[in-house]
N, C-alpha and C. Protein backbone atom coordinates (compact mmCIF):
# COMPACT_ATOMS: atom_id res chain seq x y z
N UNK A 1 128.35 94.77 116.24
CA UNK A 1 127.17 95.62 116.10
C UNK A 1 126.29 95.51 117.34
N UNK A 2 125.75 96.25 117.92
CA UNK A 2 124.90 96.40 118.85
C UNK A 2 123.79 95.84 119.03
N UNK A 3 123.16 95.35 119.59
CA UNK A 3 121.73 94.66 119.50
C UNK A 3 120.82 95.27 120.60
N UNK A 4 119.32 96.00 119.77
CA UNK A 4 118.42 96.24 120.78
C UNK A 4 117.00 95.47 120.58
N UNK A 5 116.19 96.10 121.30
CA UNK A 5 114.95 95.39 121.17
C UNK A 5 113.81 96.24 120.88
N UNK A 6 113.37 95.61 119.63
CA UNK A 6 112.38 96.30 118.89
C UNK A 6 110.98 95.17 118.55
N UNK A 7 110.21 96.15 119.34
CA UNK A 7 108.79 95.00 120.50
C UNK A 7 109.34 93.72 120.60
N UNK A 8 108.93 92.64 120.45
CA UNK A 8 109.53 91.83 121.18
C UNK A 8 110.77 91.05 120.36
N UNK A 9 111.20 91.74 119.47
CA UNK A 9 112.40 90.66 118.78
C UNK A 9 113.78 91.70 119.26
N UNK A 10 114.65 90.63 119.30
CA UNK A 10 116.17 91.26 119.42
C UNK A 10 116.68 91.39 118.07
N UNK A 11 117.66 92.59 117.57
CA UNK A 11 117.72 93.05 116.29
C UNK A 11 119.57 93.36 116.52
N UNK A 12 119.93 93.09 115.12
CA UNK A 12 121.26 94.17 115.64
C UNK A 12 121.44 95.03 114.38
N UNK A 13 121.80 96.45 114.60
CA UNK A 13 121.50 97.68 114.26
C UNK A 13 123.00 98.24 114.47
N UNK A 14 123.10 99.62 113.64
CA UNK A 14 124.57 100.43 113.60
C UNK A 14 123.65 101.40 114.24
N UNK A 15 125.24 102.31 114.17
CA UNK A 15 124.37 103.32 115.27
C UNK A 15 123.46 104.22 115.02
N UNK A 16 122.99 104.32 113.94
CA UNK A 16 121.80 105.12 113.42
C UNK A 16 119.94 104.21 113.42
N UNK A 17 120.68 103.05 113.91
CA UNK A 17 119.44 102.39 114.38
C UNK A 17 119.26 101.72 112.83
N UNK A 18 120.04 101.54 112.16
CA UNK A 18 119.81 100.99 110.38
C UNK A 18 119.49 99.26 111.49
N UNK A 19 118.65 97.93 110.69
CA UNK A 19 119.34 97.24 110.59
C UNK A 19 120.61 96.51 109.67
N UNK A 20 121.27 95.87 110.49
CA UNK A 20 122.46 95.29 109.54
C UNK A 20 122.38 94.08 109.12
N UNK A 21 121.27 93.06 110.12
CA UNK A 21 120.84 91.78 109.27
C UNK A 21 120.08 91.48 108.45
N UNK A 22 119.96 91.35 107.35
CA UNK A 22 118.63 91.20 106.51
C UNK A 22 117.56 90.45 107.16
N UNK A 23 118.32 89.19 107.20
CA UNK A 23 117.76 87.87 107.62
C UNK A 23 116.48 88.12 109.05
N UNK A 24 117.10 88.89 110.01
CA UNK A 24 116.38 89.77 110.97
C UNK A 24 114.65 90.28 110.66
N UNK A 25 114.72 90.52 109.53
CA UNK A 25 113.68 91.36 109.41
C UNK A 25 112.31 90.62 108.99
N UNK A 26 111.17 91.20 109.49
CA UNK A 26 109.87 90.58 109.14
C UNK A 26 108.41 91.61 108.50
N UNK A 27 107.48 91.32 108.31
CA UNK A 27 106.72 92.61 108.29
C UNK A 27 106.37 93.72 109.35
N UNK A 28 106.28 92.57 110.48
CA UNK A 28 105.76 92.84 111.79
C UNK A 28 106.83 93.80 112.56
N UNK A 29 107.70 93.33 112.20
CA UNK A 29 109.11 94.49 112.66
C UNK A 29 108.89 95.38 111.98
N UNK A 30 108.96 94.85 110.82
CA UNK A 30 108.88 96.75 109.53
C UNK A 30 107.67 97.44 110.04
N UNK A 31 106.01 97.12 110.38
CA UNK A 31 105.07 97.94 111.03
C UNK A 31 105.64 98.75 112.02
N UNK A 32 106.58 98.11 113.18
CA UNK A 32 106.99 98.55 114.08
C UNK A 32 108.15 99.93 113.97
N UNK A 33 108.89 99.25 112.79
CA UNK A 33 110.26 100.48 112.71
C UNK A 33 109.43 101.63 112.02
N UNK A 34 108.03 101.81 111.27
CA UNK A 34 107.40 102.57 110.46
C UNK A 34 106.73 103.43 111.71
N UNK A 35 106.11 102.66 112.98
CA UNK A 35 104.85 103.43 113.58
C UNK A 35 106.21 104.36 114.51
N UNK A 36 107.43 103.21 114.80
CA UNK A 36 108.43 104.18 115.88
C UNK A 36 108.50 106.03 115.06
N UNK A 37 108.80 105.89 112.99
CA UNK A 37 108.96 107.15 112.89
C UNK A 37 107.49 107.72 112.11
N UNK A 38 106.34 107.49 112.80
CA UNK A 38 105.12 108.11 112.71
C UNK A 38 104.70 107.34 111.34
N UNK A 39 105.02 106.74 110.53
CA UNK A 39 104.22 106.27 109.33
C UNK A 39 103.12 104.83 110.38
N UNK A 40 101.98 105.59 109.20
CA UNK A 40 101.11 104.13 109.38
C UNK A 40 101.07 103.48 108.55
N UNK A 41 101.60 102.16 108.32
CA UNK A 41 101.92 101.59 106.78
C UNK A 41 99.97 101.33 106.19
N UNK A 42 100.73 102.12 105.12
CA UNK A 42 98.62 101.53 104.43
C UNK A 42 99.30 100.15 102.94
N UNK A 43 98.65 99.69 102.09
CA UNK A 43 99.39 99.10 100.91
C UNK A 43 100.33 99.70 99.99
N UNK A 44 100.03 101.24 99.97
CA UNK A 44 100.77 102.10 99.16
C UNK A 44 102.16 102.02 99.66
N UNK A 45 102.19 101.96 101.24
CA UNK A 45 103.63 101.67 101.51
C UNK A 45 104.17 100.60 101.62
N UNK A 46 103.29 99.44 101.24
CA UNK A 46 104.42 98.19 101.00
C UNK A 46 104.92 97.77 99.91
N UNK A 47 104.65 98.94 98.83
CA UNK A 47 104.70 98.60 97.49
C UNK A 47 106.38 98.71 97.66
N UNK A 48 106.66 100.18 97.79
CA UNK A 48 108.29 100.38 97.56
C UNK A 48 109.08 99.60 98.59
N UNK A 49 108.42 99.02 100.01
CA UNK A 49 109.08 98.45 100.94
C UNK A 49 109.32 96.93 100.46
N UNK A 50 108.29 96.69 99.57
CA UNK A 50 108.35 95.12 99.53
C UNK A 50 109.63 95.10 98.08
N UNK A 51 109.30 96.08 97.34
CA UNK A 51 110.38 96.18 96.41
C UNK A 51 111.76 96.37 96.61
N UNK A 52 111.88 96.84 97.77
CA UNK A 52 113.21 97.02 98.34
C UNK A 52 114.12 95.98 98.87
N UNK A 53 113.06 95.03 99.87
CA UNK A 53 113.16 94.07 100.15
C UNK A 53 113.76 93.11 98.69
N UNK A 54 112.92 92.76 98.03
CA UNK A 54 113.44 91.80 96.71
C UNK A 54 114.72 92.10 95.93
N UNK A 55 114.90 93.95 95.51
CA UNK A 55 116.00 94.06 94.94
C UNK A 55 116.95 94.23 95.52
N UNK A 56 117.26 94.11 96.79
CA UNK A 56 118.67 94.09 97.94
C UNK A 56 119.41 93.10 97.69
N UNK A 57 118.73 92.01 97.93
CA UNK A 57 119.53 90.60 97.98
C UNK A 57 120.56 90.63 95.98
N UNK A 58 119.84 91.22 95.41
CA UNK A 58 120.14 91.21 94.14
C UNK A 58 121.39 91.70 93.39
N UNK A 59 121.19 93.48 94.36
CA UNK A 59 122.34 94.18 93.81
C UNK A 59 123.37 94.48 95.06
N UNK A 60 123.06 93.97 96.32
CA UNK A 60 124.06 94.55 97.61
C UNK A 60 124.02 96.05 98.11
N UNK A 61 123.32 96.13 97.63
CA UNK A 61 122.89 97.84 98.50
C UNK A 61 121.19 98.15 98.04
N UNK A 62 120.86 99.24 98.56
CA UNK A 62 119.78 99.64 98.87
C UNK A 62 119.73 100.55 98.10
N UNK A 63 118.26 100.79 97.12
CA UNK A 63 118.12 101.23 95.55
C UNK A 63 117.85 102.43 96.33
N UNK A 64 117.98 103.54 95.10
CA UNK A 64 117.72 105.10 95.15
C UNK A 64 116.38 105.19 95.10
N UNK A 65 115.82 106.07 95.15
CA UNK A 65 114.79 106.96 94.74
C UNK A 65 114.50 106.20 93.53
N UNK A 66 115.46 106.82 92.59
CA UNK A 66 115.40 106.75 91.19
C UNK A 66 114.93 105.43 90.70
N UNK A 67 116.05 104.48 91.35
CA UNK A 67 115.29 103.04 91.10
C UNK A 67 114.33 102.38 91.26
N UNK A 68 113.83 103.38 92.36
CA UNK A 68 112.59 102.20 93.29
C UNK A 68 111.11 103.28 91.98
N UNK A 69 110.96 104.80 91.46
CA UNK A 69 110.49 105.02 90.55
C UNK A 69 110.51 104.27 89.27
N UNK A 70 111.89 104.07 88.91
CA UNK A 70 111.61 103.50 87.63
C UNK A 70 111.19 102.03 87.30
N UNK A 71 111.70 101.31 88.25
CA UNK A 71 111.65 99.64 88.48
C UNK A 71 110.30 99.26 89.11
N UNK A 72 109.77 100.15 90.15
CA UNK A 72 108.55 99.57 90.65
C UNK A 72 107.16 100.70 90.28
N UNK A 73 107.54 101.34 89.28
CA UNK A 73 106.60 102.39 89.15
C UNK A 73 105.60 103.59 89.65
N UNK A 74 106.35 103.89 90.86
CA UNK A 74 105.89 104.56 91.41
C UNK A 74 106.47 105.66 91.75
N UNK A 75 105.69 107.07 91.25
CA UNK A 75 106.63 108.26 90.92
C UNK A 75 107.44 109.12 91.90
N UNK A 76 108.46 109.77 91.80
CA UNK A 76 109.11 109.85 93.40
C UNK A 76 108.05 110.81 94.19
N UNK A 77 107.31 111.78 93.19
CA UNK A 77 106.37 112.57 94.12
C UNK A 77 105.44 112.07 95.09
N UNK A 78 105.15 110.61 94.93
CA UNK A 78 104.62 109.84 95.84
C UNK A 78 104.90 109.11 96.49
N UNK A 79 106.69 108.95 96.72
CA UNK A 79 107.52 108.58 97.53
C UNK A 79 107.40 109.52 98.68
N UNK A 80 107.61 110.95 97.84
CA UNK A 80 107.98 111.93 99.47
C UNK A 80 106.19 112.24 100.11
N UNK A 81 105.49 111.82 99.23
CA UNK A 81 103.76 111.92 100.08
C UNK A 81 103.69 110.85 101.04
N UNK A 82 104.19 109.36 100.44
CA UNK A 82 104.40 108.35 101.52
C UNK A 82 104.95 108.25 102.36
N UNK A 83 106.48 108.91 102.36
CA UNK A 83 107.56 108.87 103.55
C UNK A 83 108.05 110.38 103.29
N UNK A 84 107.23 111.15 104.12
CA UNK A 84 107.55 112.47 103.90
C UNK A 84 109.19 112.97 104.80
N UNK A 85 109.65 113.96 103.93
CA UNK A 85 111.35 114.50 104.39
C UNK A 85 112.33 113.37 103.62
N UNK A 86 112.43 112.70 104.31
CA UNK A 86 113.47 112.07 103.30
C UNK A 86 113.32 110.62 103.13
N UNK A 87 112.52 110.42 101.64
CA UNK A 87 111.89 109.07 101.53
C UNK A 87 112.88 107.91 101.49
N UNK A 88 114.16 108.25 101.02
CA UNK A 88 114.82 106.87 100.98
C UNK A 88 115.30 106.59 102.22
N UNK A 89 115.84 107.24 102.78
CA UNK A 89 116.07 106.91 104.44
C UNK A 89 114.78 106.27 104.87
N UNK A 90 113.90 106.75 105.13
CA UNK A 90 113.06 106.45 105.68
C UNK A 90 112.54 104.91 105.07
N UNK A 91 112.30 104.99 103.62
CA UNK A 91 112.14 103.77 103.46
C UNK A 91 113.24 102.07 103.74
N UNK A 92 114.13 102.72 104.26
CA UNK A 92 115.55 101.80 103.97
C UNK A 92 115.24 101.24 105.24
N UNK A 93 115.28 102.04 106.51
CA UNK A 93 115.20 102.24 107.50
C UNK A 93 113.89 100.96 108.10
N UNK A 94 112.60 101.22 107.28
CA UNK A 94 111.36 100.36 107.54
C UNK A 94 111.67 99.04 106.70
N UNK A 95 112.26 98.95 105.95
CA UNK A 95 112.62 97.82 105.23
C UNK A 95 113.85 96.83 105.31
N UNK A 96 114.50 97.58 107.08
CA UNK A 96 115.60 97.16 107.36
C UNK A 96 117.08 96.81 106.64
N UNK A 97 117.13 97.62 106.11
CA UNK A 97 118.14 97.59 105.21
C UNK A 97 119.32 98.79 105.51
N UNK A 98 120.42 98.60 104.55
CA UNK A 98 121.66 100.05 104.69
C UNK A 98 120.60 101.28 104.59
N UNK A 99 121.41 102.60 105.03
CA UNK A 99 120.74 103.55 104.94
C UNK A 99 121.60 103.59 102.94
N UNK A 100 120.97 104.19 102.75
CA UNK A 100 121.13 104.07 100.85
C UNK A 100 122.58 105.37 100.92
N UNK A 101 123.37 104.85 99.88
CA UNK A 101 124.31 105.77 99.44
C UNK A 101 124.10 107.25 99.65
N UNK A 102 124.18 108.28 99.57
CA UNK A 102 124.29 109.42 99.62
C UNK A 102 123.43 110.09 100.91
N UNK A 103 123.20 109.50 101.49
CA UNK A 103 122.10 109.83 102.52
C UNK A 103 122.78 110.31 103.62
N UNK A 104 122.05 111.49 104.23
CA UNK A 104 122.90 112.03 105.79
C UNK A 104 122.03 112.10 106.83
């Protein structure tokens, strides 16, 4: 896997820029992978990021939409207000994780 540098930490990433290490990841990186695609993280967005974070290690992939609504309560219409176009990418992406199943 490739390794670049994202502010000052070395990361290694596929080629869509996903990371592939969990272990890699911090908040301070996630601010960073959020401001690279225009989000400014406020608390509303660490709700589903921090949830994402916890249920990865759990199930081996990166929850849907659906899950991160029903499990962390927060409705998807305020998924796509938080990470507008395509919230699970986007959230997977800031939370360093796979890009989620069905995603293009």
């Amino acid at each position: 896997m490739p390794v670049t540098t994202i502010g000052t930490a070395q990361v290694h990433v596929d080629a869509e820029g996903f990371l592939t290490d969990y272990d890699e990841w911090d908040e301070q990186l996630g601010r960073q992978l959020a401001a690279a695609i225009g989000i400014d993280m406020t608390d509303a967005h660490w709700t589903p990021i921090r949830f994402l974070r916890a249920d990865y290690p759990e199930f081996g992939q990166t929850a849907t939409l659906r899950r991160i609504s029903t499990l962390a309560g927060i409705p998807i219409k305020d998924l796509f207000t938080l990470f507008p176009g395509k919230p699970a990418k986007k959230m997977a992406y800031i939370a360093g994780l796979p890009k989620p199943h069905g995603c293009v």
